[in-house]
C-alpha atoms as a PDB file:
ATOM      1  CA  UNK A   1       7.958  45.707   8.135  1.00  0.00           C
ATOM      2  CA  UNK A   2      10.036  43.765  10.875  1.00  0.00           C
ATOM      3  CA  UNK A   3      10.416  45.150  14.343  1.00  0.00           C
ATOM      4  CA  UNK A   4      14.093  45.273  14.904  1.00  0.00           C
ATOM      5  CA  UNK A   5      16.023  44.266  18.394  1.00  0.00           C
ATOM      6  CA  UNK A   6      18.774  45.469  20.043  1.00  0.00           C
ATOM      7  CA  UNK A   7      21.480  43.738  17.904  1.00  0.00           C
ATOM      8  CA  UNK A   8      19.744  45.157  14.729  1.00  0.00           C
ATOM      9  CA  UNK A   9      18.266  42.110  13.578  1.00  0.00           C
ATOM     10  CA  UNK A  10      14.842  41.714  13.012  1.00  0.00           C
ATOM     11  CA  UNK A  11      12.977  40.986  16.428  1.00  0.00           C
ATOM     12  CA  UNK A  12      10.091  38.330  15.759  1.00  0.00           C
ATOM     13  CA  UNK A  13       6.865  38.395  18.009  1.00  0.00           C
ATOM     14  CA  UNK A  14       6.467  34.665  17.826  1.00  0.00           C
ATOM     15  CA  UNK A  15       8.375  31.376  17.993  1.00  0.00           C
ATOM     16  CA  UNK A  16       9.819  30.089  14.715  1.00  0.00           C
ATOM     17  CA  UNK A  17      10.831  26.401  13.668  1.00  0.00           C
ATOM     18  CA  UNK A  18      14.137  25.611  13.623  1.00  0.00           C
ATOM     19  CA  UNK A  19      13.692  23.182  10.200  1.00  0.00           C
ATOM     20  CA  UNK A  20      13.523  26.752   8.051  1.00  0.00           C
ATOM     21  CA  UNK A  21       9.925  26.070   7.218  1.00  0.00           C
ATOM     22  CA  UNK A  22       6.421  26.708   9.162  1.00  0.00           C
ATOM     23  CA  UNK A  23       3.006  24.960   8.477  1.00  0.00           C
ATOM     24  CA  UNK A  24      -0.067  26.114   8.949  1.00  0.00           C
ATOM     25  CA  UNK A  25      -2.056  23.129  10.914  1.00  0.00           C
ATOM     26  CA  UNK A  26      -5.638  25.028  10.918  1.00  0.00           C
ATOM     27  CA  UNK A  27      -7.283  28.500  10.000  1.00  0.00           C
ATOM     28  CA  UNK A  28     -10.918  28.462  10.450  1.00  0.00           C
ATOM     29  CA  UNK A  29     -13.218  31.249   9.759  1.00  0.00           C
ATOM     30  CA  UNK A  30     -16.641  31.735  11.378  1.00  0.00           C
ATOM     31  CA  UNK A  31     -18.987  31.815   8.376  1.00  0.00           C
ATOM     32  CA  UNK A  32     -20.425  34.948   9.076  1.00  0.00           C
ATOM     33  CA  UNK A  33     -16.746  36.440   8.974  1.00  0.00           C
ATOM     34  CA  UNK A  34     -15.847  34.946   5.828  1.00  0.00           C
ATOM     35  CA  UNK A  35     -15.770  37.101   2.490  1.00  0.00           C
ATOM     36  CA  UNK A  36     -14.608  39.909   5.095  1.00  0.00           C
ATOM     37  CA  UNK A  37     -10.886  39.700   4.407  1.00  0.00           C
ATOM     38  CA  UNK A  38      -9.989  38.378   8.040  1.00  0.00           C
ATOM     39  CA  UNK A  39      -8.719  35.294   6.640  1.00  0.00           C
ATOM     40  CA  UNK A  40      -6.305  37.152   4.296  1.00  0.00           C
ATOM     41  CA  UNK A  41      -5.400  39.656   6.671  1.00  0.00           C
ATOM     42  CA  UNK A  42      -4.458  36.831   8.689  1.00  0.00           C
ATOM     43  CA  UNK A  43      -2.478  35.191   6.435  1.00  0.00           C
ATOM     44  CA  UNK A  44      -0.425  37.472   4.663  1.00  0.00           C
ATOM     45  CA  UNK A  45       0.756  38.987   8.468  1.00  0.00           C
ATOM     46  CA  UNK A  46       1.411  35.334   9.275  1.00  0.00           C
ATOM     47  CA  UNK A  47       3.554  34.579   6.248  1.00  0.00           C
ATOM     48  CA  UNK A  48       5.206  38.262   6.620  1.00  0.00           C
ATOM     49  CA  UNK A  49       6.271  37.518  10.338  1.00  0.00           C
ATOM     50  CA  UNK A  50       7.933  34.131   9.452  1.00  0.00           C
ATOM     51  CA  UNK A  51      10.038  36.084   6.765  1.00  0.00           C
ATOM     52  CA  UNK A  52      10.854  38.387   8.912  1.00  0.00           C
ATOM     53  CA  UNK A  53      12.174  35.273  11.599  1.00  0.00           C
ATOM     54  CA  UNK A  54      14.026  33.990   8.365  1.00  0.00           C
ATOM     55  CA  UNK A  55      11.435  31.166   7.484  1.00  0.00           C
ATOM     56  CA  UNK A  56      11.832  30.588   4.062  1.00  0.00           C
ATOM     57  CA  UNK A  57       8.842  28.025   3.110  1.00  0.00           C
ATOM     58  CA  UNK A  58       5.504  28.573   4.630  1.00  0.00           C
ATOM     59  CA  UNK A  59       3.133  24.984   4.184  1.00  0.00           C
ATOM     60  CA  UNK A  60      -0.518  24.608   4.213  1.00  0.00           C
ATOM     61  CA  UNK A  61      -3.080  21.316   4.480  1.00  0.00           C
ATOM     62  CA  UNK A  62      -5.894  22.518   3.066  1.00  0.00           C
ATOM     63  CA  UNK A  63      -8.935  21.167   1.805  1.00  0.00           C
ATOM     64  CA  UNK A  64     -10.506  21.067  -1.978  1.00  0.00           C
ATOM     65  CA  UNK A  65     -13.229  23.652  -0.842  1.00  0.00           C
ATOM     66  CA  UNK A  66     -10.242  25.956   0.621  1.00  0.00           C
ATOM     67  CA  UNK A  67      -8.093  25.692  -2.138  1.00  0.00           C
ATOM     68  CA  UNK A  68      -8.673  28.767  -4.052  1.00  0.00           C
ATOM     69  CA  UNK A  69      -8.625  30.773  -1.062  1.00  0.00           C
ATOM     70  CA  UNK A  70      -5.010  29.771   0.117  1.00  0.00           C
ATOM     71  CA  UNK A  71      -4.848  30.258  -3.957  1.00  0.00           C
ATOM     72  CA  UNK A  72      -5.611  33.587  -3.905  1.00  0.00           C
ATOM     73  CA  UNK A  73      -3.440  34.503  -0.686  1.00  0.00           C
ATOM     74  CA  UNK A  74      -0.411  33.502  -2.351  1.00  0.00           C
ATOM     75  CA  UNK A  75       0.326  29.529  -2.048  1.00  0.00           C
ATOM     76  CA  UNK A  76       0.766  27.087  -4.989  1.00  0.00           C
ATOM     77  CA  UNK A  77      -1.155  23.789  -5.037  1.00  0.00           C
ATOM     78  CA  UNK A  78       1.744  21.198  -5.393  1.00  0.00           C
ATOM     79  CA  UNK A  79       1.900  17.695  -7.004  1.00  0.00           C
ATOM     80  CA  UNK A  80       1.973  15.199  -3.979  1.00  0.00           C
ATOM     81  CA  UNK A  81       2.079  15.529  -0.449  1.00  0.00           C
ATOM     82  CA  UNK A  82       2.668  12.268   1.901  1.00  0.00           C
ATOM     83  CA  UNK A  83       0.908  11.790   5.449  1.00  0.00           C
ATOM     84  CA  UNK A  84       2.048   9.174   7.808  1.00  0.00           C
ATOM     85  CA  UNK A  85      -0.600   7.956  10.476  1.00  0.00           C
ATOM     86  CA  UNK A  86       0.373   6.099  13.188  1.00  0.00           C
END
């Protein structure tokens, strides 16, 4: 559930983007936290807090040995992703 402000409207505890969309750039687990549900926890308060700011498509990078963990949490593996470098 959203905390709401003094106009009504739900009050966010962090920053959003203004583009409508958030990605996560890293979420790294110690290993002997892992398998705990920290990671999840995270997550799913993460993705619940941009909805509540209005953020309507929440982006991952992960890796192949991450996959079925963002899996699991909720995401979709998609088709093709491009990366500039430079």
């Amino acid at each position: 559930m959203c905390e709401v402000g003094e106009n009504g409207k739900p009050a966010p505890r962090c920053e959003g983007p203004d583009s409508g969309g958030v990605v996560c750039d890293l979420l790294v687990g110690l290993p002997s936290a892992r398998a705990g549900g920290i990671g999840t926890a995270l997550v799913k308060e993460a993705v619940k807090r941009f909805q509540c700011m209005g953020v309507s498509t929440t982006s991952a990078t992960v890796t192949e040995k991450s996959l079925l963990f963002w899996e699991k949490v909720g995401f979709r593996k998609t088709k093709a992703f491009i990366v500039g470098n430079w």
